[in-house]
C-alpha atoms as a PDB file:
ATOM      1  CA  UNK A   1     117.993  35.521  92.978  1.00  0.00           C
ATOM      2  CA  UNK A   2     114.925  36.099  95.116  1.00  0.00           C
ATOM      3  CA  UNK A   3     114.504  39.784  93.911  1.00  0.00           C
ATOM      4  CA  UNK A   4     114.962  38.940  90.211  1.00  0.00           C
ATOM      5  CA  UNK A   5     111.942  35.972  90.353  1.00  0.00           C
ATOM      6  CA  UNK A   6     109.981  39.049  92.181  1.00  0.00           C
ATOM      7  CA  UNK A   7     110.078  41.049  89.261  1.00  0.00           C
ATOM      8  CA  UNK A   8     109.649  38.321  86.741  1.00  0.00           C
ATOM      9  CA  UNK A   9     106.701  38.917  84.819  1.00  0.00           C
ATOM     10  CA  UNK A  10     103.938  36.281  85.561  1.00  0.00           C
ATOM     11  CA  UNK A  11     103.106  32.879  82.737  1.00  0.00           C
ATOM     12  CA  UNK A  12      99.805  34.865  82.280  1.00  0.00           C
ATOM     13  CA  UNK A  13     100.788  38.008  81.680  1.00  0.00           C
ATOM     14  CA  UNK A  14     104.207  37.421  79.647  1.00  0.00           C
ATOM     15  CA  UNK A  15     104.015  38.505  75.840  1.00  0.00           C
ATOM     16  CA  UNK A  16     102.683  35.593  73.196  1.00  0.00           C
ATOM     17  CA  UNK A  17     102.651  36.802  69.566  1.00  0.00           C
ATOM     18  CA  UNK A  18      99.015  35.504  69.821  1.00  0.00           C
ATOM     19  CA  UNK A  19      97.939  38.756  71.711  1.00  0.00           C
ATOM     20  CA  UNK A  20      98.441  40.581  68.335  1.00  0.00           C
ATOM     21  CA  UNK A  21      98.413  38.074  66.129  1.00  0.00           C
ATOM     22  CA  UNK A  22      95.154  38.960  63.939  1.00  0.00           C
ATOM     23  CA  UNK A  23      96.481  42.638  63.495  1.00  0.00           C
ATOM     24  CA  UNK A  24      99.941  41.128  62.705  1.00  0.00           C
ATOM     25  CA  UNK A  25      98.092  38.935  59.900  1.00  0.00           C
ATOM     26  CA  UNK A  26      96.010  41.622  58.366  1.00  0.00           C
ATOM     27  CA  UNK A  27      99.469  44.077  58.334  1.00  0.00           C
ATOM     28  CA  UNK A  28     101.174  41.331  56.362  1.00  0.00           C
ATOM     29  CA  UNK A  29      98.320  40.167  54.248  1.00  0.00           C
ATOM     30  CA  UNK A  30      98.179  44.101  53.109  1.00  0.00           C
ATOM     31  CA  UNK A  31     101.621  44.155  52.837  1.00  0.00           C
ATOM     32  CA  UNK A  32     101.589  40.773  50.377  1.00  0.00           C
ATOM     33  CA  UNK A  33      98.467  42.309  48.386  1.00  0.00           C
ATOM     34  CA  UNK A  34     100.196  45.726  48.201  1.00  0.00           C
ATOM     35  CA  UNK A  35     103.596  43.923  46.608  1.00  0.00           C
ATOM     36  CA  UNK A  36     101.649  41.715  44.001  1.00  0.00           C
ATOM     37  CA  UNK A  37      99.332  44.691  42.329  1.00  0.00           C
ATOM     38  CA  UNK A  38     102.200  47.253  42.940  1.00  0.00           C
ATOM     39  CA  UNK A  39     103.449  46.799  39.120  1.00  0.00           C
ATOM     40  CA  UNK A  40      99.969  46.814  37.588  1.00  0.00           C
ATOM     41  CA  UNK A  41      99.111  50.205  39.203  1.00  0.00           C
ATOM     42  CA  UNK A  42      98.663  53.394  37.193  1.00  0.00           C
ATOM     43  CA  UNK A  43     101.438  56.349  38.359  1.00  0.00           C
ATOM     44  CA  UNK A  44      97.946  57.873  40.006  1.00  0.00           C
ATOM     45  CA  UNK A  45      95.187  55.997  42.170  1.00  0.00           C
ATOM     46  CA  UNK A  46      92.477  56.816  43.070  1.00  0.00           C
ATOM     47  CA  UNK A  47      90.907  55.391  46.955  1.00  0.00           C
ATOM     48  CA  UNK A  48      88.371  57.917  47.739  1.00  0.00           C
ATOM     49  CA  UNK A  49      85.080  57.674  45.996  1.00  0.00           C
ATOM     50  CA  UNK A  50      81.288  58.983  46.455  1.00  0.00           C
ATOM     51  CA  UNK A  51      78.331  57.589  47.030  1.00  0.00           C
ATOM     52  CA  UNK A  52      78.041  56.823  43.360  1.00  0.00           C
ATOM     53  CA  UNK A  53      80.955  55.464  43.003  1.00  0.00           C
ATOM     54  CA  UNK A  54      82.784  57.932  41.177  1.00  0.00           C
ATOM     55  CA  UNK A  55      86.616  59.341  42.268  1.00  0.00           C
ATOM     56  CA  UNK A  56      86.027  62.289  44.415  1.00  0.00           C
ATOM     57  CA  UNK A  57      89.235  64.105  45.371  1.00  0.00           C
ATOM     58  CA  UNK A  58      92.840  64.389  43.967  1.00  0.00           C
ATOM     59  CA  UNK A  59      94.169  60.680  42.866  1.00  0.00           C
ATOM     60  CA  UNK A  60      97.650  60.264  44.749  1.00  0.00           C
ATOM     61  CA  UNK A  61     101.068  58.479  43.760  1.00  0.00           C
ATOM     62  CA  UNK A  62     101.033  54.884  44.465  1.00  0.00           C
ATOM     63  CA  UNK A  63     103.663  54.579  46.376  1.00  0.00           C
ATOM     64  CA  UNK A  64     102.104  57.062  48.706  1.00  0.00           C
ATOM     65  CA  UNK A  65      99.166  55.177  49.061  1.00  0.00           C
ATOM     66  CA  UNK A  66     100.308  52.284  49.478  1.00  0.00           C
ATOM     67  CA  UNK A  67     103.082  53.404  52.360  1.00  0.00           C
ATOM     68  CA  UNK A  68     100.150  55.376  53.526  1.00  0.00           C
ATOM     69  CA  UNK A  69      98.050  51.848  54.238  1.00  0.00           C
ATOM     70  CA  UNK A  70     100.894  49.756  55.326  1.00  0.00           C
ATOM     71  CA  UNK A  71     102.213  52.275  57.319  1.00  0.00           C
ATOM     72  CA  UNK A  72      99.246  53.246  58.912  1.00  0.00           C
ATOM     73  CA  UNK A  73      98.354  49.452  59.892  1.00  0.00           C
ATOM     74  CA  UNK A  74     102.092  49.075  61.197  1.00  0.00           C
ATOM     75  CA  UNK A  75     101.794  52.086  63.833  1.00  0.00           C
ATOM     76  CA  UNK A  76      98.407  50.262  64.535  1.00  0.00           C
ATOM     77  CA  UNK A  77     100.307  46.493  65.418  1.00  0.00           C
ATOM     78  CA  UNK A  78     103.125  48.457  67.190  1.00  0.00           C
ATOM     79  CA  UNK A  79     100.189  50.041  69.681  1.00  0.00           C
ATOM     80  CA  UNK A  80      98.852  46.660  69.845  1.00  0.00           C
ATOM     81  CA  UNK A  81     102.494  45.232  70.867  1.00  0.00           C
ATOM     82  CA  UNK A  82     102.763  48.274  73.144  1.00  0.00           C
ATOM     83  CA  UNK A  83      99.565  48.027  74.785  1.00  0.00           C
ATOM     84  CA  UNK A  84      99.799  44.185  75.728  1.00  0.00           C
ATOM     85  CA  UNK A  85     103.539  44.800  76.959  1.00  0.00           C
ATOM     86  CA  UNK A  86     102.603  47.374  78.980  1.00  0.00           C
ATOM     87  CA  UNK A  87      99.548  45.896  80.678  1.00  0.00           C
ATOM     88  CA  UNK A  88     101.263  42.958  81.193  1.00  0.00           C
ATOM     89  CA  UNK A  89     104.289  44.532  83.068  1.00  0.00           C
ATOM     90  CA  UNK A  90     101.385  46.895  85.279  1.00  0.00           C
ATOM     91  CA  UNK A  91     103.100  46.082  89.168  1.00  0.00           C
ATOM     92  CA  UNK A  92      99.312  45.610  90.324  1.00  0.00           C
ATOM     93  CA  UNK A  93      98.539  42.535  87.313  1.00  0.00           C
ATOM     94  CA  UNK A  94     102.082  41.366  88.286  1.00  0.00           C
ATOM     95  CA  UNK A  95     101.641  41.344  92.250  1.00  0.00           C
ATOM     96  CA  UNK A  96      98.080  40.031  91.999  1.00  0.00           C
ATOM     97  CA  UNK A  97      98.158  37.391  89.229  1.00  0.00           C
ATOM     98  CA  UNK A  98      96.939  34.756  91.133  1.00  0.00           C
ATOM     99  CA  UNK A  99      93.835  37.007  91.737  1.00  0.00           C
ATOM    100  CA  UNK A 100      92.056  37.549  89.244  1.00  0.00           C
ATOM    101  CA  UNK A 101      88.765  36.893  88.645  1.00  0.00           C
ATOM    102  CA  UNK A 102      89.044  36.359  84.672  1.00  0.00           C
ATOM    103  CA  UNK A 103      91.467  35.429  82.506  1.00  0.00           C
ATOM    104  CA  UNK A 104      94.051  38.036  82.425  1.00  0.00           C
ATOM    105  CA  UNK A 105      95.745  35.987  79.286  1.00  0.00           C
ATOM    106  CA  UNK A 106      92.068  36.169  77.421  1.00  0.00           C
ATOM    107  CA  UNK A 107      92.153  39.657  78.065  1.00  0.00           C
ATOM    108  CA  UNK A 108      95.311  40.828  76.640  1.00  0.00           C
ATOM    109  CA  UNK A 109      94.205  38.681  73.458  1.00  0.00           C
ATOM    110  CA  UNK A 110      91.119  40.458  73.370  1.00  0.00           C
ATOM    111  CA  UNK A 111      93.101  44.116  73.668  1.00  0.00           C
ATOM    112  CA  UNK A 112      95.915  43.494  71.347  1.00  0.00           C
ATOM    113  CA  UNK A 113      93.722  41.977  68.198  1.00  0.00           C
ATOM    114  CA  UNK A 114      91.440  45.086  68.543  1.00  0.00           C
ATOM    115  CA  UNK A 115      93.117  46.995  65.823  1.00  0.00           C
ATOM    116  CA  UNK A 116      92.467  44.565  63.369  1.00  0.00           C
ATOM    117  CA  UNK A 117      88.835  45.415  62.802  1.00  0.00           C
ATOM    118  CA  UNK A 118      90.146  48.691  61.854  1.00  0.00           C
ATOM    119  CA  UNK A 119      93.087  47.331  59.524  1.00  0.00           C
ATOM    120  CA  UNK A 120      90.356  45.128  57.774  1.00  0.00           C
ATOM    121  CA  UNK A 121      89.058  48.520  56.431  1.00  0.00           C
ATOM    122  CA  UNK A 122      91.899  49.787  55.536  1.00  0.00           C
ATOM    123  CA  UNK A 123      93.559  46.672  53.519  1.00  0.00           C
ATOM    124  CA  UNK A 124      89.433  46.951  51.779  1.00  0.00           C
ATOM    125  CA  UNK A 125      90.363  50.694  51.046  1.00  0.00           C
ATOM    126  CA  UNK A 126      93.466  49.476  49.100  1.00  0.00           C
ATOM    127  CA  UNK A 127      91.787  46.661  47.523  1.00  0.00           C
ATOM    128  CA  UNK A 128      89.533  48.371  46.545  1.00  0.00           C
ATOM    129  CA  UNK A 129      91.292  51.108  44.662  1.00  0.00           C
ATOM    130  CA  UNK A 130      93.633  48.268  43.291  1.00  0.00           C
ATOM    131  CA  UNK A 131      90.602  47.131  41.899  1.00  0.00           C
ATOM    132  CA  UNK A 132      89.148  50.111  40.607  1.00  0.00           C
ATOM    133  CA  UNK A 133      92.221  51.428  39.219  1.00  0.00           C
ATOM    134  CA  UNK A 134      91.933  47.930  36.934  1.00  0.00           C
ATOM    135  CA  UNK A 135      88.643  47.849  36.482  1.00  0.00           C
ATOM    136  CA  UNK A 136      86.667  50.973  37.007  1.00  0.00           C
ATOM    137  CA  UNK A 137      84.290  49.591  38.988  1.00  0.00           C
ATOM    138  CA  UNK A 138      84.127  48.520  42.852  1.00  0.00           C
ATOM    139  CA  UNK A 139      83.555  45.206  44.954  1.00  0.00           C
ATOM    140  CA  UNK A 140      81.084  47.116  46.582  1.00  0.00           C
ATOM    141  CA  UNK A 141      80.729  50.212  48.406  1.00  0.00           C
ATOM    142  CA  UNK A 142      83.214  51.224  51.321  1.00  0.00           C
ATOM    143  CA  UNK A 143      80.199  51.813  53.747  1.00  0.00           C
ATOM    144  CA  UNK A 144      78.552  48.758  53.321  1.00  0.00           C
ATOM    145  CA  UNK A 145      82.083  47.000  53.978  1.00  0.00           C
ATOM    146  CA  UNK A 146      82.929  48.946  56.644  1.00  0.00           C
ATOM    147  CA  UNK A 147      79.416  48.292  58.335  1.00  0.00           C
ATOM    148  CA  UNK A 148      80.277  44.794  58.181  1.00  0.00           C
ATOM    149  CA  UNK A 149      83.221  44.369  59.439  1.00  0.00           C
ATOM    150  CA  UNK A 150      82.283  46.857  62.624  1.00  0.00           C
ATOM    151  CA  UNK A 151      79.000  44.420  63.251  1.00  0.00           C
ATOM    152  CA  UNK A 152      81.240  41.340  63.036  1.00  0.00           C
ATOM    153  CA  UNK A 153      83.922  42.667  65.140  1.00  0.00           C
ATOM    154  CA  UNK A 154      81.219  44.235  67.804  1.00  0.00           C
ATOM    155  CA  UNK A 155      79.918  40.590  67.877  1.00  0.00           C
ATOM    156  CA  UNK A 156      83.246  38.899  67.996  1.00  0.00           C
ATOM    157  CA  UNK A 157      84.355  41.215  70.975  1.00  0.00           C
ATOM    158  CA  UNK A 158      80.820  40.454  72.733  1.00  0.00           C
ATOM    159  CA  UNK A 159      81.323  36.935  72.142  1.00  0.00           C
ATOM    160  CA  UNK A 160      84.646  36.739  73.546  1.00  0.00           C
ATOM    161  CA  UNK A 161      84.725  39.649  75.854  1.00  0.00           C
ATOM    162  CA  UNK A 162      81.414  39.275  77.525  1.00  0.00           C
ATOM    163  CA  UNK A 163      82.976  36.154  79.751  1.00  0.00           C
ATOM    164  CA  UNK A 164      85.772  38.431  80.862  1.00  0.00           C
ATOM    165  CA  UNK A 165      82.702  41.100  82.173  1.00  0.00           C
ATOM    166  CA  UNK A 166      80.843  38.676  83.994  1.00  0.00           C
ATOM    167  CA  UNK A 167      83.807  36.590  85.546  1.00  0.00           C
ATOM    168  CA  UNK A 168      84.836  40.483  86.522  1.00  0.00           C
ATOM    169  CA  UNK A 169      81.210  41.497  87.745  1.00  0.00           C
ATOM    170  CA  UNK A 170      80.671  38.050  90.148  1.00  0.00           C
ATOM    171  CA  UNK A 171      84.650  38.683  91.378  1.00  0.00           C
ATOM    172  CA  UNK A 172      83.363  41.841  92.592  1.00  0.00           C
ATOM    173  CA  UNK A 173      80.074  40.689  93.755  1.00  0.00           C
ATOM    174  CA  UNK A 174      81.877  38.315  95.545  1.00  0.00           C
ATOM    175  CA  UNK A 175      84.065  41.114  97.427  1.00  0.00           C
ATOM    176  CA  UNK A 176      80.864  42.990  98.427  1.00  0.00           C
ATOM    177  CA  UNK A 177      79.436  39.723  99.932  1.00  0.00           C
ATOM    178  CA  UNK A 178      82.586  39.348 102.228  1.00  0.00           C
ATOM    179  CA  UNK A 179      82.064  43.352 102.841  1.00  0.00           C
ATOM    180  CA  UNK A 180      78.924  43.004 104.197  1.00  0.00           C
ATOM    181  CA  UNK A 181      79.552  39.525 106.192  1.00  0.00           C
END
């Protein structure tokens, strides 16, 4: 009994959906958007453009693109899943729980939901050739989406990782103090 509680994987560090929940949410919004405008497609899409707006490249089958999206973002959650799981069950997080000088629960959120910035560009990328395969036109340029979805996530992972980094940095300050006493 005793050996089975020692292995146990700490409250803290014990897998919540919430770790990946954002990526999780994009992957299924995709996957709703994907299903709805699936019918209305033309055989052949189009998702690359150029600066101008025009289709540059070969258009490819639908059904590749989309699998191509949702598949993509699905390897993406299950790296996510992978990640937290595996940081969580690290021996030296699980011996040393009650040590930490940060929140090792806020951390693991702050890993797993990481992908999402990147599956935010690519549910825009199939949006967006949903939408130009309807309309000919664009929402508005990939770049310019892109760029602001990588300023709000840098912000969002300052915001909400920057406590982590300085509950970490006075932890160790606080270890060099009792060095040098």
């Amino acid at each position: 009994m005793g050996n089975g509680q020692q292995n146990a994987t700490p409250e803290p560090l014990k897998f919540r959906l919430k770790f990946i929940g954002l990526p999780l949410a994009v992957l299924l919004l995709t996957a709703a958007v994907a299903a709805v405008s699936y019918g209305g497609l033309p055989e052949e899409i189009f998702y690359r453009f150029d600066t101008a707006g025009e289709p540059s490249g070969d258009a490819i089958a639908k059904s590749s693109l989309v699998l191509l999206m949702v598949g993509i973002q699905a390897v993406l959650v299950a790296a996510a899943w992978l990640a937290t799981r595996s940081v969580g069950n690290v021996q030296l997080f699980r011996d040393n729980v009650g040590n930490f000088w940060f929140s090792p629960t806020r951390l693991l959120t702050l890993m797993g939901n990481m992908p999402a910035i990147i599956q935010f560009i690519m549910t825009y990328v199939l949006v967006d050739a949903v939408y130009y395969a309807n309309n000919t036109s664009h929402i508005m340029p990939l770049w310019l989406f892109a760029l602001i979805v990588l300023v709000a996530g840098g912000v969002l992972i300052l915001i909400y990782g920057l406590p982590i980094v300085i509950q970490a940095y006075k932890g160790f300050s606080r270890i060099e103090e009792k060095k040098k006493e």
